[in-house]
N, C-alpha and C. Protein backbone atom coordinates (compact mmCIF):
# COMPACT_ATOMS: atom_id res chain seq x y z
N UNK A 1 -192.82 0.43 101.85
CA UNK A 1 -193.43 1.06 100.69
C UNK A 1 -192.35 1.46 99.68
N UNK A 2 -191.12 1.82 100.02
CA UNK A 2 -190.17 2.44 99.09
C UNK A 2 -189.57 1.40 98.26
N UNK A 3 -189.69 0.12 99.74
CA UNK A 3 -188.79 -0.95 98.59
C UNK A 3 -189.66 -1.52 97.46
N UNK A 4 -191.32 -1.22 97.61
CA UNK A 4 -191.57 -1.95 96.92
C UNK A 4 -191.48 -1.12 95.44
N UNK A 5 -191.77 0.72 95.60
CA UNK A 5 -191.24 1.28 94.38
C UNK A 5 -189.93 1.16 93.77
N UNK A 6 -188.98 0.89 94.56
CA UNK A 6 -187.57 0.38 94.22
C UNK A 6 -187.89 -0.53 93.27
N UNK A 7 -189.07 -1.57 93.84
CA UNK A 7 -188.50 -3.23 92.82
C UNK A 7 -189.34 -2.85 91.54
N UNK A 8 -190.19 -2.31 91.63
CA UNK A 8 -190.99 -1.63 90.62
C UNK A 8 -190.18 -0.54 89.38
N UNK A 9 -189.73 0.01 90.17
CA UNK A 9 -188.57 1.18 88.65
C UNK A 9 -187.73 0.25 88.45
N UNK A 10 -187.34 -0.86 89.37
CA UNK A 10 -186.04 -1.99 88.38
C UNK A 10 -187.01 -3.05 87.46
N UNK A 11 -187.88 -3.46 87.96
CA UNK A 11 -188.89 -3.86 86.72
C UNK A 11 -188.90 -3.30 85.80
N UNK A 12 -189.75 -2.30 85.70
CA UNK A 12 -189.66 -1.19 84.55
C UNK A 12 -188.42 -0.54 83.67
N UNK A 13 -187.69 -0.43 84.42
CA UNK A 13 -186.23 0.08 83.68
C UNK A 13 -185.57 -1.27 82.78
N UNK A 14 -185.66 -2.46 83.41
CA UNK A 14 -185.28 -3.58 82.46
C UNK A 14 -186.40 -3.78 80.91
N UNK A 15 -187.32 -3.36 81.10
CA UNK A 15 -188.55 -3.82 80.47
C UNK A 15 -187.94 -2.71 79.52
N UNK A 16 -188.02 -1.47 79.33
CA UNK A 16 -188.11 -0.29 79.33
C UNK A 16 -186.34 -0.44 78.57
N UNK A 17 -185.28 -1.08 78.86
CA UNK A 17 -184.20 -1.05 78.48
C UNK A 17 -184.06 -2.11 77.13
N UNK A 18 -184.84 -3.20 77.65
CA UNK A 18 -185.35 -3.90 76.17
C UNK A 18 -185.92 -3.37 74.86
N UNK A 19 -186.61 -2.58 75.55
CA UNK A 19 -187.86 -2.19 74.31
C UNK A 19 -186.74 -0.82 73.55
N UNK A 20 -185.52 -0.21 74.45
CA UNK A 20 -185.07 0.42 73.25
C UNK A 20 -183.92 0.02 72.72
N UNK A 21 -183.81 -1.16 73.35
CA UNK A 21 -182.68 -2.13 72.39
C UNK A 21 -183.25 -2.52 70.98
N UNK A 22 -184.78 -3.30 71.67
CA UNK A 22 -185.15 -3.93 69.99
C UNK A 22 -185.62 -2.28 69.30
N UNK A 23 -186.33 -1.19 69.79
CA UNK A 23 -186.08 -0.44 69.01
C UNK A 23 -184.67 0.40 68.18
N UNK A 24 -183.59 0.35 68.81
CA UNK A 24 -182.98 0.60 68.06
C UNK A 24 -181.74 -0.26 66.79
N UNK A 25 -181.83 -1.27 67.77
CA UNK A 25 -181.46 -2.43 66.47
C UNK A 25 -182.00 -2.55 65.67
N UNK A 26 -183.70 -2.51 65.55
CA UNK A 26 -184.40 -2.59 64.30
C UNK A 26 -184.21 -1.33 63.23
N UNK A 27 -184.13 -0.05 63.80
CA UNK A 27 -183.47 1.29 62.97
C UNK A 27 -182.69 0.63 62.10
N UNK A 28 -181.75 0.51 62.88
CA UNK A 28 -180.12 0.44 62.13
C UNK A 28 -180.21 -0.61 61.25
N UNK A 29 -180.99 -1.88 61.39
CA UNK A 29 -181.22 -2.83 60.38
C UNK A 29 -181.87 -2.15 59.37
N UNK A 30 -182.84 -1.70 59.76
CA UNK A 30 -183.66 -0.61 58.28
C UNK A 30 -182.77 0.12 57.70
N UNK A 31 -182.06 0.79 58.16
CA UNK A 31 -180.98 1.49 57.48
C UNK A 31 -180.23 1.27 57.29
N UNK A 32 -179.76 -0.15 57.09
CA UNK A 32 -178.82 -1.56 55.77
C UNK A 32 -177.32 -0.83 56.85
N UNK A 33 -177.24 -0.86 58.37
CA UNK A 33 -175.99 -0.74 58.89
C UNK A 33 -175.21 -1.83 59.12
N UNK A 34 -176.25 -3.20 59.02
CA UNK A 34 -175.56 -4.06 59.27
C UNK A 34 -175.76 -4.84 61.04
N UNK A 35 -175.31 -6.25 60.93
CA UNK A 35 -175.89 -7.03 61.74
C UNK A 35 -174.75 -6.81 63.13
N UNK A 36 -173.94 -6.18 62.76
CA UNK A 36 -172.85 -5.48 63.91
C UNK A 36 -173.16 -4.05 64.93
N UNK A 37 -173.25 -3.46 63.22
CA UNK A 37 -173.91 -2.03 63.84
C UNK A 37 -174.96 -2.15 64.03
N UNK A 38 -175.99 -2.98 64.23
CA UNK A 38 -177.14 -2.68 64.81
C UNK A 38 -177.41 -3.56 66.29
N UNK A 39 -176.48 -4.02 66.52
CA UNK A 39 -175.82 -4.85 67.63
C UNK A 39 -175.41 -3.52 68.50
N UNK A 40 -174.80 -2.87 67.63
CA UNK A 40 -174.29 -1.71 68.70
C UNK A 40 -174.86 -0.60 69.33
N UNK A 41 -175.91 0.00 68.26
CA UNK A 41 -176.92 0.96 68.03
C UNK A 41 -177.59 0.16 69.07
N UNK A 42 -178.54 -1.26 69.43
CA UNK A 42 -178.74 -1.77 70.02
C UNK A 42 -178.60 -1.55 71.63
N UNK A 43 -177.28 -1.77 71.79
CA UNK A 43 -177.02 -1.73 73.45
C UNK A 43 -176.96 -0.08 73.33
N UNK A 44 -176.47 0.45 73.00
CA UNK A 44 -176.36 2.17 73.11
C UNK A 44 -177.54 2.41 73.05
N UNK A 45 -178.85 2.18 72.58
CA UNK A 45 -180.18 2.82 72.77
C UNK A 45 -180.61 2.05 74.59
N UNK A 46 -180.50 0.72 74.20
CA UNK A 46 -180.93 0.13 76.14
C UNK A 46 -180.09 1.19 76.89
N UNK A 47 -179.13 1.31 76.68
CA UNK A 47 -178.38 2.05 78.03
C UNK A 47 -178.36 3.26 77.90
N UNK A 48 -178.77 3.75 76.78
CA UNK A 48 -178.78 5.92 76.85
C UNK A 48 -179.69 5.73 77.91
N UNK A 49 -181.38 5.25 77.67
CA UNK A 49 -182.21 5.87 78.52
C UNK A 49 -182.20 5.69 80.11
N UNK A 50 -181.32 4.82 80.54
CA UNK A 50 -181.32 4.32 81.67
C UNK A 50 -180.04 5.17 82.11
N UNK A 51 -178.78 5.56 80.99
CA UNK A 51 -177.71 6.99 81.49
C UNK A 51 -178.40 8.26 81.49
N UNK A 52 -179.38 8.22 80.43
CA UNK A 52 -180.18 9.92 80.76
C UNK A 52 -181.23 9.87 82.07
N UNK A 53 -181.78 8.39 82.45
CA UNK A 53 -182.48 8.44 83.23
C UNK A 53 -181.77 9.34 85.02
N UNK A 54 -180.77 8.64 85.04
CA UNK A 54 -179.46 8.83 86.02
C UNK A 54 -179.38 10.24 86.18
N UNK A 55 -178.80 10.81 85.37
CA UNK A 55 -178.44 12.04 84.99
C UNK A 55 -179.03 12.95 85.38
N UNK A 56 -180.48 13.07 84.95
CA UNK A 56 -181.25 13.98 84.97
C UNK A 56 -181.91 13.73 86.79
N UNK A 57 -181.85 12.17 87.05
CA UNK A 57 -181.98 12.19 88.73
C UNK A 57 -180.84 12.32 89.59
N UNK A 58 -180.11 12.79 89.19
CA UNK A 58 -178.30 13.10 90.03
C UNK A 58 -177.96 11.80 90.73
N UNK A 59 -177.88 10.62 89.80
CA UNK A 59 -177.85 9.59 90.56
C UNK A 59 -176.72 8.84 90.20
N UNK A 60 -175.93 7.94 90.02
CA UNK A 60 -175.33 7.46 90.16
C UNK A 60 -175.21 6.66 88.50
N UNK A 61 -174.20 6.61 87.37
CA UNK A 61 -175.02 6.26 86.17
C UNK A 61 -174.91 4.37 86.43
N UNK A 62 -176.18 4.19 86.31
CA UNK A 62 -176.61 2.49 86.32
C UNK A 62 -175.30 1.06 85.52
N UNK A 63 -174.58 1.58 84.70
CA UNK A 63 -173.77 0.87 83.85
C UNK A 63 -172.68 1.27 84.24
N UNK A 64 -172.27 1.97 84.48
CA UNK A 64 -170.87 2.29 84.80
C UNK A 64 -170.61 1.52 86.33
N UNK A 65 -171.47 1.11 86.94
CA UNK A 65 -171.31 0.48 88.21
C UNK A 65 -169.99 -0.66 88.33
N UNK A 66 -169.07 -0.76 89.07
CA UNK A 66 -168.11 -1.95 88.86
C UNK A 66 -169.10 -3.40 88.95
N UNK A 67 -168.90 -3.94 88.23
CA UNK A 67 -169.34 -5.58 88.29
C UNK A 67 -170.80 -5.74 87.76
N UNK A 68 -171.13 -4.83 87.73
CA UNK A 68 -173.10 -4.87 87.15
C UNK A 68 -173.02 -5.36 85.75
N UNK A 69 -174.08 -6.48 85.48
CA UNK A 69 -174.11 -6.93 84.17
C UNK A 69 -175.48 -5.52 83.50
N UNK A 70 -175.23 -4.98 83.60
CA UNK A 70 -176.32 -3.71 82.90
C UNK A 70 -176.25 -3.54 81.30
N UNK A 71 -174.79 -3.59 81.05
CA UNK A 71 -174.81 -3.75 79.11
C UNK A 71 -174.75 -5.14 78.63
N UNK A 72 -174.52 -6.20 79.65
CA UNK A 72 -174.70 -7.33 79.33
C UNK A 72 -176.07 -8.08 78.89
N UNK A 73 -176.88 -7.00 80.06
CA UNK A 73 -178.45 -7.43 79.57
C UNK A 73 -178.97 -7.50 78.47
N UNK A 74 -178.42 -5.80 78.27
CA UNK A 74 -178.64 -5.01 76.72
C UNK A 74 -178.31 -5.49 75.88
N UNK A 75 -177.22 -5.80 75.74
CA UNK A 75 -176.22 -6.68 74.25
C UNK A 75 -177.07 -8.12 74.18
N UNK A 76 -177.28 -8.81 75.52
CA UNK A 76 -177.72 -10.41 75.51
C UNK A 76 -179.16 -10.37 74.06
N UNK A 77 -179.74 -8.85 75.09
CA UNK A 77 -181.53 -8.47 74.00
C UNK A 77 -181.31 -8.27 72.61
N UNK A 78 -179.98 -7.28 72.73
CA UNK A 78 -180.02 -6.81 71.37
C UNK A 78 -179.22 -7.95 70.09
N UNK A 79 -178.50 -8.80 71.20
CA UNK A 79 -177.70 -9.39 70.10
C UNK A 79 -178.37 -10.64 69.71
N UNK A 80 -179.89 -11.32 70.66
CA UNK A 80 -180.88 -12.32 70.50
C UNK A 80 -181.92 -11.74 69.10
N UNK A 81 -181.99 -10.41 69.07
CA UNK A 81 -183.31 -9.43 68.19
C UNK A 81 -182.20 -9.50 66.77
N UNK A 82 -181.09 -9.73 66.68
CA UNK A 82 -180.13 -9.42 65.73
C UNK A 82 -180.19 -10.59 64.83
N UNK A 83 -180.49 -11.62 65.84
CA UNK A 83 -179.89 -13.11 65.28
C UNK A 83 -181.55 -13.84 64.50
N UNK A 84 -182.26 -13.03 65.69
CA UNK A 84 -183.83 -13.92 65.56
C UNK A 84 -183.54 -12.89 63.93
N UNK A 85 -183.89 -11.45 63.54
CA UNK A 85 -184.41 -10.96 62.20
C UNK A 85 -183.43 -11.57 61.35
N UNK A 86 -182.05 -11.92 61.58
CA UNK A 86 -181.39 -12.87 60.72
C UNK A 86 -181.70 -13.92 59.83
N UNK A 87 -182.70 -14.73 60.93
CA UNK A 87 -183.30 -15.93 60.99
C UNK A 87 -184.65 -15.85 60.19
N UNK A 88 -184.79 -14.43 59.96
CA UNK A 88 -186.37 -14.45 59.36
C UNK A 88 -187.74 -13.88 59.82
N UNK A 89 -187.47 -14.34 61.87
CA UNK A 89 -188.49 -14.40 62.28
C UNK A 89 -189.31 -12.65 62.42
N UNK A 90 -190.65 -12.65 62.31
CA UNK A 90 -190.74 -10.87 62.30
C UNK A 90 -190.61 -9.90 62.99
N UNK A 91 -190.68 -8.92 62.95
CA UNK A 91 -189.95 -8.22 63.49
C UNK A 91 -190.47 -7.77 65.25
N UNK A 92 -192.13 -7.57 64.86
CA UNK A 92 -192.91 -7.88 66.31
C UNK A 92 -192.59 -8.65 67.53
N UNK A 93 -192.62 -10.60 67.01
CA UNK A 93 -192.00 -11.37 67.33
C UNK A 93 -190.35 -11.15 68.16
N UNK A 94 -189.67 -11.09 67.35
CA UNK A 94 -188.26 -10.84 67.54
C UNK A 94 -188.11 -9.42 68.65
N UNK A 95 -188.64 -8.43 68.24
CA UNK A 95 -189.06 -7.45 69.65
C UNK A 95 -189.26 -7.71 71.18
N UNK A 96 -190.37 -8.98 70.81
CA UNK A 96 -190.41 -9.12 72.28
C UNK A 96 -189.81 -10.14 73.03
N UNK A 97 -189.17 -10.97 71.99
CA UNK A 97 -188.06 -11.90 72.74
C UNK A 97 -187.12 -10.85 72.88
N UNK A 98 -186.36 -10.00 72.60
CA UNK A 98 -185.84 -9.03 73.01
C UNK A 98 -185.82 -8.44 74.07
N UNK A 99 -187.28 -7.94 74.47
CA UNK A 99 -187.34 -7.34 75.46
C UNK A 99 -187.70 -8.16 76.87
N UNK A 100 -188.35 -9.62 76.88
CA UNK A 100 -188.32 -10.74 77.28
C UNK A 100 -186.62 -11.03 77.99
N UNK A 101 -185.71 -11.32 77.00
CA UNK A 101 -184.42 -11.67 77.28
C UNK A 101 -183.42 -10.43 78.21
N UNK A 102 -183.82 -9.25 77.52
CA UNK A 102 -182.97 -8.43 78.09
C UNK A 102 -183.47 -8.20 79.86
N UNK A 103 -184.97 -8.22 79.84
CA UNK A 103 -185.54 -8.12 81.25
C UNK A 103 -185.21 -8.72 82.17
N UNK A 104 -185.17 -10.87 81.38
CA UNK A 104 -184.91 -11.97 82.38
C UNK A 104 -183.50 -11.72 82.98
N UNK A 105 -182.48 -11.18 81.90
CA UNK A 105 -181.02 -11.41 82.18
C UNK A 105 -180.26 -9.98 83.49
N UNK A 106 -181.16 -9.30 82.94
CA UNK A 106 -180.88 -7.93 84.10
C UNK A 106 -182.02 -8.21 85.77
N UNK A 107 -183.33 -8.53 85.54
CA UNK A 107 -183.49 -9.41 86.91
C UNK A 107 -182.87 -10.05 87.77
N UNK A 108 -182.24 -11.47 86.65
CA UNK A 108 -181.66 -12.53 87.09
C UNK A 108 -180.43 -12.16 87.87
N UNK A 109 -179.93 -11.29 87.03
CA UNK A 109 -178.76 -10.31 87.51
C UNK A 109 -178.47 -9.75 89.02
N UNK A 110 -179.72 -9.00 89.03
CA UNK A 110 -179.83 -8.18 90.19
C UNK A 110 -180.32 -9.68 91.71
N UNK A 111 -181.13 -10.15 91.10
CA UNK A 111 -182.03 -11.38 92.16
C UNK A 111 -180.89 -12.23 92.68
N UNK A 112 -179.86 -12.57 91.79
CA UNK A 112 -179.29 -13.30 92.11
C UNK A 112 -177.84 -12.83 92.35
N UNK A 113 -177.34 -11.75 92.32
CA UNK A 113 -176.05 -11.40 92.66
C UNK A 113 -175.01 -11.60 91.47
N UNK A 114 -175.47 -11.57 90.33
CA UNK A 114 -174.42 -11.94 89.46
C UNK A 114 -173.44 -10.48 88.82
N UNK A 115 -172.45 -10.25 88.88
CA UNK A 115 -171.40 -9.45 88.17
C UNK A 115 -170.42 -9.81 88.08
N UNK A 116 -169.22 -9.04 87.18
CA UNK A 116 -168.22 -9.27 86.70
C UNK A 116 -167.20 -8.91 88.16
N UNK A 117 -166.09 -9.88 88.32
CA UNK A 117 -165.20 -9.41 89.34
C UNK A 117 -164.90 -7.92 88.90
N UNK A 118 -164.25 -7.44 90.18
CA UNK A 118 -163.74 -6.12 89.75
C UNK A 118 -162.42 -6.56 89.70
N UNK A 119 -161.59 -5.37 88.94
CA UNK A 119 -160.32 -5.63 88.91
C UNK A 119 -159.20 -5.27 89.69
N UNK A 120 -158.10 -5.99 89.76
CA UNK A 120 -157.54 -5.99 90.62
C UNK A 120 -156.24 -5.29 90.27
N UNK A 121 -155.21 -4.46 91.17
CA UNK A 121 -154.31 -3.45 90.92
C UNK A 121 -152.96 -4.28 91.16
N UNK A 122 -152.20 -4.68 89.93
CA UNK A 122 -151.19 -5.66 90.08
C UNK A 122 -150.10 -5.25 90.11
């Protein structure tokens, strides 16, 4: 039963990490910051709620983990929502490939074992 709430809050937290990527990239585009800064504003909104989520459960913060692609997800969503409103496409649209991309890439992540080596003390 626990694992299956486990796979359930990592569902949700990816879903949930998308939706405040494209929400906050779309801010910062409204407010003419630019296709960088809202790249950035971007991953910093996916990953506050998932560091305040941590926090407030005395848990361990989710991104700071060695090797976890966790801002990789974020940046992949936010920097796909950056390129699509570039492109034109609207903003609805572009949202949910956002939150689509950032979900598949932090899943894929976790399902399949993918992270960054850790580093090594030379």
């Amino acid at each position: 039963m626990l694992t299956r709430a486990d796979s359930l809050i990592l569902v949700l937290d990816a879903v949930v990490m998308g939706l405040f990527g494209a929400i906050g990239a779309s801010k910062a585009l409204s407010l003419g910051v630019g296709e960088a800064g809202a790249l950035v504003v971007g991953v910093i909104g996916a990953i506050g709620g998932g560091m305040l989520r941590d926090v407030i459960l005395n848990r361990p913060i989710s991104f700071l983990h060695v090797g976890t692609l966790y801002a990789v997800a974020a940046g992949t969503g936010a920097g796909v929502f950056v390129l699509l409103i570039a492109l034109g496409t609207p903003v609805a649209i572009a949202g949910l490939v956002c939150v689509g991309v950032t979900t598949s890439v932090r899943l894929a992540a976790v399902r399949f074992g993918w992270t960054f080596p850790a580093a090594v003390k030379l």
